[in-house]
PDB file of N, CA and C in Angstrom:
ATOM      1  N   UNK A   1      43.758  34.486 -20.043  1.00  0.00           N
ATOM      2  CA  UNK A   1      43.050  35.543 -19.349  1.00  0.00           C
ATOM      3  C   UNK A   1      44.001  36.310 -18.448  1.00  0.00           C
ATOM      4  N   UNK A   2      43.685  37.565 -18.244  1.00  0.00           N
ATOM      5  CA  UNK A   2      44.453  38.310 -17.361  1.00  0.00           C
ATOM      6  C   UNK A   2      44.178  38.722 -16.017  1.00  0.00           C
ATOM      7  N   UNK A   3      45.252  38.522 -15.554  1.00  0.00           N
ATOM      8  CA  UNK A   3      44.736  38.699 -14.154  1.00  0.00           C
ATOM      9  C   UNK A   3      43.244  39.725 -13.439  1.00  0.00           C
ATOM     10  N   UNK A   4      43.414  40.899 -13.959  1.00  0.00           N
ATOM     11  CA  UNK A   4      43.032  41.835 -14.134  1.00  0.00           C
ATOM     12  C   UNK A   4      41.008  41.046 -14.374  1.00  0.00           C
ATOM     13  N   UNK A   5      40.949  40.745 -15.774  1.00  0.00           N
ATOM     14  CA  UNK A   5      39.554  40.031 -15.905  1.00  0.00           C
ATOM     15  C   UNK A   5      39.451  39.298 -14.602  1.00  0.00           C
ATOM     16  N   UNK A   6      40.201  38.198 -14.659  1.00  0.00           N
ATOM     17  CA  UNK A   6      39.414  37.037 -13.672  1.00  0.00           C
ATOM     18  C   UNK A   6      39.228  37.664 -12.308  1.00  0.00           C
ATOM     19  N   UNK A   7      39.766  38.740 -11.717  1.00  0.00           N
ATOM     20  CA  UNK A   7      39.133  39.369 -10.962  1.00  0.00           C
ATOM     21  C   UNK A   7      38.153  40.208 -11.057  1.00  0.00           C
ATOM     22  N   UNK A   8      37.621  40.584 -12.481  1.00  0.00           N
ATOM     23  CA  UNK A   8      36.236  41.388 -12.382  1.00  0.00           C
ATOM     24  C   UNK A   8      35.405  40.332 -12.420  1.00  0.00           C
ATOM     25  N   UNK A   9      36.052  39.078 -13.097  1.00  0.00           N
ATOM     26  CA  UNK A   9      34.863  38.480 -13.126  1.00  0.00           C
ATOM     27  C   UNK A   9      34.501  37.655 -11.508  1.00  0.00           C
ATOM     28  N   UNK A  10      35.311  37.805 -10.601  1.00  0.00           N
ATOM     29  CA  UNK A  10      35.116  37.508  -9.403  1.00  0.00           C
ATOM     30  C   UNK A  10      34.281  38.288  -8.903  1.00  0.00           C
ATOM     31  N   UNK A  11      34.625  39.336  -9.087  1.00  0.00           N
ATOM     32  CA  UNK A  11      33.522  40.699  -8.453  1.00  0.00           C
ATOM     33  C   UNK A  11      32.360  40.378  -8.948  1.00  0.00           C
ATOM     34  N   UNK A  12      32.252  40.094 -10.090  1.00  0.00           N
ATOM     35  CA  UNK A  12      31.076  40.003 -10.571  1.00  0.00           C
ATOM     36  C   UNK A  12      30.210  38.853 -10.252  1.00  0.00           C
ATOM     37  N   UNK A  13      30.871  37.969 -10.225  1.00  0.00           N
ATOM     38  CA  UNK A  13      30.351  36.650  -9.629  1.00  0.00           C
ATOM     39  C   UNK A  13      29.616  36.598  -8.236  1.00  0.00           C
ATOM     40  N   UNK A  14      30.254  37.322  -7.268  1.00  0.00           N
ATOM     41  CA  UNK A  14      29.931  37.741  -5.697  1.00  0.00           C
ATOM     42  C   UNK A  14      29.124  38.880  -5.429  1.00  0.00           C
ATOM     43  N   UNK A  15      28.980  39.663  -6.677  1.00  0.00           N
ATOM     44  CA  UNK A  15      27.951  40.571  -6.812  1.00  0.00           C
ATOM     45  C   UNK A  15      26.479  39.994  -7.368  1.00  0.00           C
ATOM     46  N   UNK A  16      26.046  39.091  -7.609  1.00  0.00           N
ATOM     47  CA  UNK A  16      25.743  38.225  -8.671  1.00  0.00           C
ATOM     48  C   UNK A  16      25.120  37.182  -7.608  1.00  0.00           C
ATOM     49  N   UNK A  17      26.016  36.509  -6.464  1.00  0.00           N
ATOM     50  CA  UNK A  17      25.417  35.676  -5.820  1.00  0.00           C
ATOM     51  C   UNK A  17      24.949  36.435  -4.500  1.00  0.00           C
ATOM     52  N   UNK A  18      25.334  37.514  -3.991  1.00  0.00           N
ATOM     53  CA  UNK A  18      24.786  38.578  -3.227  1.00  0.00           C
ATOM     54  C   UNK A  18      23.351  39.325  -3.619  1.00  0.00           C
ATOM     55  N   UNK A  19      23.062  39.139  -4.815  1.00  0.00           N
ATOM     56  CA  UNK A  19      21.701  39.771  -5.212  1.00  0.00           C
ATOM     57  C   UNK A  19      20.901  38.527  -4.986  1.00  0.00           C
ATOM     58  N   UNK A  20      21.392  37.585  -5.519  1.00  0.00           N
ATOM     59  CA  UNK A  20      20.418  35.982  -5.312  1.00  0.00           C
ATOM     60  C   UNK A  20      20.661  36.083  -3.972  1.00  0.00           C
ATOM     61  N   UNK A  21      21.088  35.544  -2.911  1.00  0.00           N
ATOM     62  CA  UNK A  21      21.013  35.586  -1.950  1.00  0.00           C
ATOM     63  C   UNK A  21      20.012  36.465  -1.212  1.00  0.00           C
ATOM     64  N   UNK A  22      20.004  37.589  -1.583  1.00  0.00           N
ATOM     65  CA  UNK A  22      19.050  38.625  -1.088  1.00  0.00           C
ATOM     66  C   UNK A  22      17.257  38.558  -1.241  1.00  0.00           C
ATOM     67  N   UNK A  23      17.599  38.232  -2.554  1.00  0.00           N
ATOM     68  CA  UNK A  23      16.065  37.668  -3.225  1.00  0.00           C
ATOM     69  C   UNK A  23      15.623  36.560  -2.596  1.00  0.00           C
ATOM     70  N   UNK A  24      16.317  35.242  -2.343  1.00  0.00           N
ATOM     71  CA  UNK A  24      15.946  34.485  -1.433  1.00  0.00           C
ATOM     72  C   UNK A  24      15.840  34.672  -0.075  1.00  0.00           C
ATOM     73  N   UNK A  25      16.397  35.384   0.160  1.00  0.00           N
ATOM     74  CA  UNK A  25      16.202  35.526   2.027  1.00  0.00           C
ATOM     75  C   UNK A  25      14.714  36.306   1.903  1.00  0.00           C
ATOM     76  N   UNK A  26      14.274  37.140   1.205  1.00  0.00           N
ATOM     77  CA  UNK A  26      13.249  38.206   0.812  1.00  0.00           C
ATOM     78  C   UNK A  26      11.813  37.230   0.655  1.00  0.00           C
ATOM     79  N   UNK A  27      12.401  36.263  -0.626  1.00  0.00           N
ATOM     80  CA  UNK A  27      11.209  34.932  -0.963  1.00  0.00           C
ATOM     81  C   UNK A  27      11.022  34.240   0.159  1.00  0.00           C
ATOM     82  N   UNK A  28      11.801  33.921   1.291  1.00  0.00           N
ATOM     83  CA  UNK A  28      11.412  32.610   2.345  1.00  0.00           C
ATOM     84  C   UNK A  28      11.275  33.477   3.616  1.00  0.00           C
ATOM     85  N   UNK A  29      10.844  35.071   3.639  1.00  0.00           N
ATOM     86  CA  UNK A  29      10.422  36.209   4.973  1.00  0.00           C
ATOM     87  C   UNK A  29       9.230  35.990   4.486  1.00  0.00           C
ATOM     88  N   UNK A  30       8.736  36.154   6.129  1.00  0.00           N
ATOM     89  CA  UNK A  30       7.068  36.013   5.993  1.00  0.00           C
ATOM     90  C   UNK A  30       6.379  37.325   5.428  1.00  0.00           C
ATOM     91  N   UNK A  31       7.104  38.391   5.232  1.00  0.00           N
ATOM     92  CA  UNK A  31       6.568  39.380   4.223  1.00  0.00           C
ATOM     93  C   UNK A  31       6.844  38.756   2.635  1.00  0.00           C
ATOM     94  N   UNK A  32       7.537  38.199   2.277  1.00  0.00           N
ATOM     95  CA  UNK A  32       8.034  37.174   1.286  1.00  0.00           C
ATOM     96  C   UNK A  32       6.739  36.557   0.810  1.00  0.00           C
ATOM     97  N   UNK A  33       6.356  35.529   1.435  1.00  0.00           N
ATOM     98  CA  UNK A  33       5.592  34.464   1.499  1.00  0.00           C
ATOM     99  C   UNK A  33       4.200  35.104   1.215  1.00  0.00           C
ATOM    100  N   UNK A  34       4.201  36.029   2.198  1.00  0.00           N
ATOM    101  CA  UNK A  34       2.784  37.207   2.449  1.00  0.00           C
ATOM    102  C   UNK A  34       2.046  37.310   0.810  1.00  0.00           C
ATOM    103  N   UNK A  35       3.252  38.254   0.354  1.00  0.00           N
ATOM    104  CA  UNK A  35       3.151  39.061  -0.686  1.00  0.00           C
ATOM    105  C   UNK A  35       2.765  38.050  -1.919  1.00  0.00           C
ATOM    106  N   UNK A  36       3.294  36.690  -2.273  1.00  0.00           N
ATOM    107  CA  UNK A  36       3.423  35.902  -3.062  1.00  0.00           C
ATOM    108  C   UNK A  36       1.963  35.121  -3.046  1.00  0.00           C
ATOM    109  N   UNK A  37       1.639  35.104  -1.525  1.00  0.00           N
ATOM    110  CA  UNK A  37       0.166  34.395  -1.274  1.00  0.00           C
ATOM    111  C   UNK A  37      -1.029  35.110  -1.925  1.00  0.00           C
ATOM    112  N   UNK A  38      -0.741  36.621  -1.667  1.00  0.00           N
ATOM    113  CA  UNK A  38      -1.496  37.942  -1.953  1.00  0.00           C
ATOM    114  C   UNK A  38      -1.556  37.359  -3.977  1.00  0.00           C
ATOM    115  N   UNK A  39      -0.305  37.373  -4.346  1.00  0.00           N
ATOM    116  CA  UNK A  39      -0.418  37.698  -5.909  1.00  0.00           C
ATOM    117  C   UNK A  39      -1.541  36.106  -6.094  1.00  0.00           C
ATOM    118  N   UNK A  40      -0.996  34.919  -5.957  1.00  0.00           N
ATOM    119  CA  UNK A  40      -1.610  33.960  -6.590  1.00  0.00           C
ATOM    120  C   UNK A  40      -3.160  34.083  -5.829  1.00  0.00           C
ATOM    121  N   UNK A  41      -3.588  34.625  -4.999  1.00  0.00           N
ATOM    122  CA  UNK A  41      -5.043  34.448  -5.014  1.00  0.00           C
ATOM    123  C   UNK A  41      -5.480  35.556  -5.836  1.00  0.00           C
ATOM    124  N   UNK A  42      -5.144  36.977  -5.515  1.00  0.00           N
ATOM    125  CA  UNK A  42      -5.163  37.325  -6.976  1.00  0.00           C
ATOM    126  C   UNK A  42      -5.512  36.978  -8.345  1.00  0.00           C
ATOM    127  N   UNK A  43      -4.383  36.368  -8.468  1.00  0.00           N
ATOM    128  CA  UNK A  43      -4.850  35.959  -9.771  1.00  0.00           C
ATOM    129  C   UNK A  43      -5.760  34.673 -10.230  1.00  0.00           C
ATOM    130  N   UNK A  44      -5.754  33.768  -8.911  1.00  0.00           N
ATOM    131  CA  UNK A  44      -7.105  33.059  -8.928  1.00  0.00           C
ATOM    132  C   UNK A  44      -7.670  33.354  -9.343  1.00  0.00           C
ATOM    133  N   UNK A  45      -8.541  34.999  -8.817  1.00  0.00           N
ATOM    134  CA  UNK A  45      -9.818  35.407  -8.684  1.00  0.00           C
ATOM    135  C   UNK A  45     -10.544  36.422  -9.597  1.00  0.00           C
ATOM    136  N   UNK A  46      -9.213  36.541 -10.393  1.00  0.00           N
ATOM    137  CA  UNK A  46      -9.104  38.243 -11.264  1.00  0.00           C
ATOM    138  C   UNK A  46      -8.429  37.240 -12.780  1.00  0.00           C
ATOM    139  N   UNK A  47      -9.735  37.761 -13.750  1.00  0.00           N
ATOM    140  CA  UNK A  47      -8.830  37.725 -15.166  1.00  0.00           C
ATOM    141  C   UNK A  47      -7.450  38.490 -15.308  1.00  0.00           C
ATOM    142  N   UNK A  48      -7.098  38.145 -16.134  1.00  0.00           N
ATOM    143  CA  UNK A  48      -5.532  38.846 -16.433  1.00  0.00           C
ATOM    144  C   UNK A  48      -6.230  40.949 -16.387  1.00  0.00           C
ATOM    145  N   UNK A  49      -7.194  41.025 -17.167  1.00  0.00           N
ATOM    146  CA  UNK A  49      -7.970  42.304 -17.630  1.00  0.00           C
ATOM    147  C   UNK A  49      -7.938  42.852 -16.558  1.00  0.00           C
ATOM    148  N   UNK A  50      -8.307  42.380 -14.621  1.00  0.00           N
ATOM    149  CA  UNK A  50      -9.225  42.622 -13.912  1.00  0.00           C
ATOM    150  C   UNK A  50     -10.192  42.307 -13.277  1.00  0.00           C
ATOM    151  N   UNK A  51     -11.194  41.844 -14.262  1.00  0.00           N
ATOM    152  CA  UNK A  51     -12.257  41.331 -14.038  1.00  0.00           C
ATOM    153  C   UNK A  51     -12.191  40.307 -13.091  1.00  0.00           C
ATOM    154  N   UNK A  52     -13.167  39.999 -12.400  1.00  0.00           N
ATOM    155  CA  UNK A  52     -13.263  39.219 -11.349  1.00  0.00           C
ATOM    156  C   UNK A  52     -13.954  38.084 -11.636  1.00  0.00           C
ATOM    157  N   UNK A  53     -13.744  36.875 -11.254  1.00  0.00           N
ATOM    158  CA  UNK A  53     -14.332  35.598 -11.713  1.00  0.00           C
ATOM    159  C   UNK A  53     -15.290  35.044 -10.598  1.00  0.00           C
ATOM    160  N   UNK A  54     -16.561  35.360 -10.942  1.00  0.00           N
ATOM    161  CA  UNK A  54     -17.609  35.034  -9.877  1.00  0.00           C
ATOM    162  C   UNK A  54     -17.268  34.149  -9.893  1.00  0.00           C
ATOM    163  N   UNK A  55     -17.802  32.613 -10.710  1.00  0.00           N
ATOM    164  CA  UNK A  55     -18.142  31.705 -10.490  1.00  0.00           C
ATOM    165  C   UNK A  55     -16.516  30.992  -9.077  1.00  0.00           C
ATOM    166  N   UNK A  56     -15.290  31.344  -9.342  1.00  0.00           N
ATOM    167  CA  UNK A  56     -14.179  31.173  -8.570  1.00  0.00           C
ATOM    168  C   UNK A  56     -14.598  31.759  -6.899  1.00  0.00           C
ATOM    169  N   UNK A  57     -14.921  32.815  -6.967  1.00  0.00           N
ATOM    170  CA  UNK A  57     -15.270  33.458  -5.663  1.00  0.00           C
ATOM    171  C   UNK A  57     -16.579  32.719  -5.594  1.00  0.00           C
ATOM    172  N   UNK A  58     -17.696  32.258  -5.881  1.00  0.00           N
ATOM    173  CA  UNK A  58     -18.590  31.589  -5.423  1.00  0.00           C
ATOM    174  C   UNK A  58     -18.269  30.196  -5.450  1.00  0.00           C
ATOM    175  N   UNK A  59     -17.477  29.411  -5.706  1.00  0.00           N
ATOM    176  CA  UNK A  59     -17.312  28.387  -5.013  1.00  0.00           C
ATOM    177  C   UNK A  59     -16.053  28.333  -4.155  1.00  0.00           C
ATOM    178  N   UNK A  60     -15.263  29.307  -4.101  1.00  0.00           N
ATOM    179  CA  UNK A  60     -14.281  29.093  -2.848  1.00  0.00           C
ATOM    180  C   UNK A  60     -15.120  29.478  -1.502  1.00  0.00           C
ATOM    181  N   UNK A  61     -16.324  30.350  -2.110  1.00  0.00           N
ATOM    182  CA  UNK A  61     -17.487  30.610  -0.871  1.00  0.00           C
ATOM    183  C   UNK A  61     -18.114  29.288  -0.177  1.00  0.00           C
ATOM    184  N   UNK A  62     -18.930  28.667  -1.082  1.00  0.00           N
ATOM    185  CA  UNK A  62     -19.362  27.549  -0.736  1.00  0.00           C
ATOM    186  C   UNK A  62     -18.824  26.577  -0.580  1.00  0.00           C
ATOM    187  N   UNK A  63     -17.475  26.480  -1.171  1.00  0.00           N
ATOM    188  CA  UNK A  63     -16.436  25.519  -0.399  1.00  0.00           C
ATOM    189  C   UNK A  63     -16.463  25.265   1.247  1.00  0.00           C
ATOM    190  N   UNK A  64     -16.047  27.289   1.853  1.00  0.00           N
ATOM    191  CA  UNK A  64     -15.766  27.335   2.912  1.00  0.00           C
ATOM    192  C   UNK A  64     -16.910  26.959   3.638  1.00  0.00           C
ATOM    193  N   UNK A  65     -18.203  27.333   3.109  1.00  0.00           N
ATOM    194  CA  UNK A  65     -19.102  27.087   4.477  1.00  0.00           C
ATOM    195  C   UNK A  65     -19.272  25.502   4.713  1.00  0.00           C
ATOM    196  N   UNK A  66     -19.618  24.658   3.672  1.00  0.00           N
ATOM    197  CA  UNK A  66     -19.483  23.177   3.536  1.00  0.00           C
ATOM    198  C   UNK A  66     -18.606  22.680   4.592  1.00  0.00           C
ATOM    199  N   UNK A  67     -16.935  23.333   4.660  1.00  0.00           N
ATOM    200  CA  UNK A  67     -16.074  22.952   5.533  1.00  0.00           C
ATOM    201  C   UNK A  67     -16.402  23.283   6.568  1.00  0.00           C
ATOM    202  N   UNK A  68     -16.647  24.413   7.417  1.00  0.00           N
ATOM    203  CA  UNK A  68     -17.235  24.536   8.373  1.00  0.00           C
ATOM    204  C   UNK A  68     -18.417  24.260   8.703  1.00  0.00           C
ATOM    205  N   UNK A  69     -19.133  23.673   8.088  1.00  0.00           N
ATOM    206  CA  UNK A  69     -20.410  23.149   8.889  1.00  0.00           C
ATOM    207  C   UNK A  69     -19.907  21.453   8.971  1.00  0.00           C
ATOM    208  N   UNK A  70     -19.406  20.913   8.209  1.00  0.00           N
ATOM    209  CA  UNK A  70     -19.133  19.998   8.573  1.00  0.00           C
ATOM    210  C   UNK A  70     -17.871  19.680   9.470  1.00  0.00           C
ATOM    211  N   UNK A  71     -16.617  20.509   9.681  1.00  0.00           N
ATOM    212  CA  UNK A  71     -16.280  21.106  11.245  1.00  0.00           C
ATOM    213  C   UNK A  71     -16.967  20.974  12.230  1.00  0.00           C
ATOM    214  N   UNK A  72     -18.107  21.714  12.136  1.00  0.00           N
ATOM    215  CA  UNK A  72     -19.204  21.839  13.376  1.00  0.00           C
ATOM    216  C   UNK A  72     -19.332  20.045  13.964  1.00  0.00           C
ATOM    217  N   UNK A  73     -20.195  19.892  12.404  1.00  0.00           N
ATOM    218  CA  UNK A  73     -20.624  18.531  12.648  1.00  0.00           C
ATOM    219  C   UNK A  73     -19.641  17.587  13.744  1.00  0.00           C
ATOM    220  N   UNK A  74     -18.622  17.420  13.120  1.00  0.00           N
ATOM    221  CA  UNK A  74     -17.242  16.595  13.732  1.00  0.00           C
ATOM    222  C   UNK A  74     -16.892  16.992  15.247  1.00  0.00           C
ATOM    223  N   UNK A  75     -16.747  18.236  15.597  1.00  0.00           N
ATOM    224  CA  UNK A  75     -16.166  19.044  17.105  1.00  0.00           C
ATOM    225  C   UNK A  75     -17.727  19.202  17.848  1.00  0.00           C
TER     226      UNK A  75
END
């Protein structure tokens, strides 16, 4: 190899771990985290189409009140 390559491929390498780097600092910011929380309930709640999945939204409903009344109960 020539000198010449193994230094692009250095560049390239540090260009390369500078984009990863970036993406991770991005993934573990609480706008990061935010955004990622946002997609997977999302898609909990929503067919791939759109559509919205009652029966999912009616029991994460009645989940919650269950928990809080029995909260109540306890405090």
């Amino acid at each position: 190899m020539k000198q010449d390559q193994i230094e692009a491929e250095i560049i390239a390498a540090r260009e390369r771990l500078a984009r990863n780097l970036s993406e991770l600092e991005y993934a573990l910011s609480s706008e990061g985290l935010k955004n990622r929380g946002k997609e997977i309930a999302k898609n909990f709640f929503t067919h791939p189409d759109g559509e919205y999945r009652i029966e999912r939204i009616i029991g994460a409903a009645i989940g919650t009140l269950l928990s809080l009344k029995i909260i109540r109960k306890i405090f």
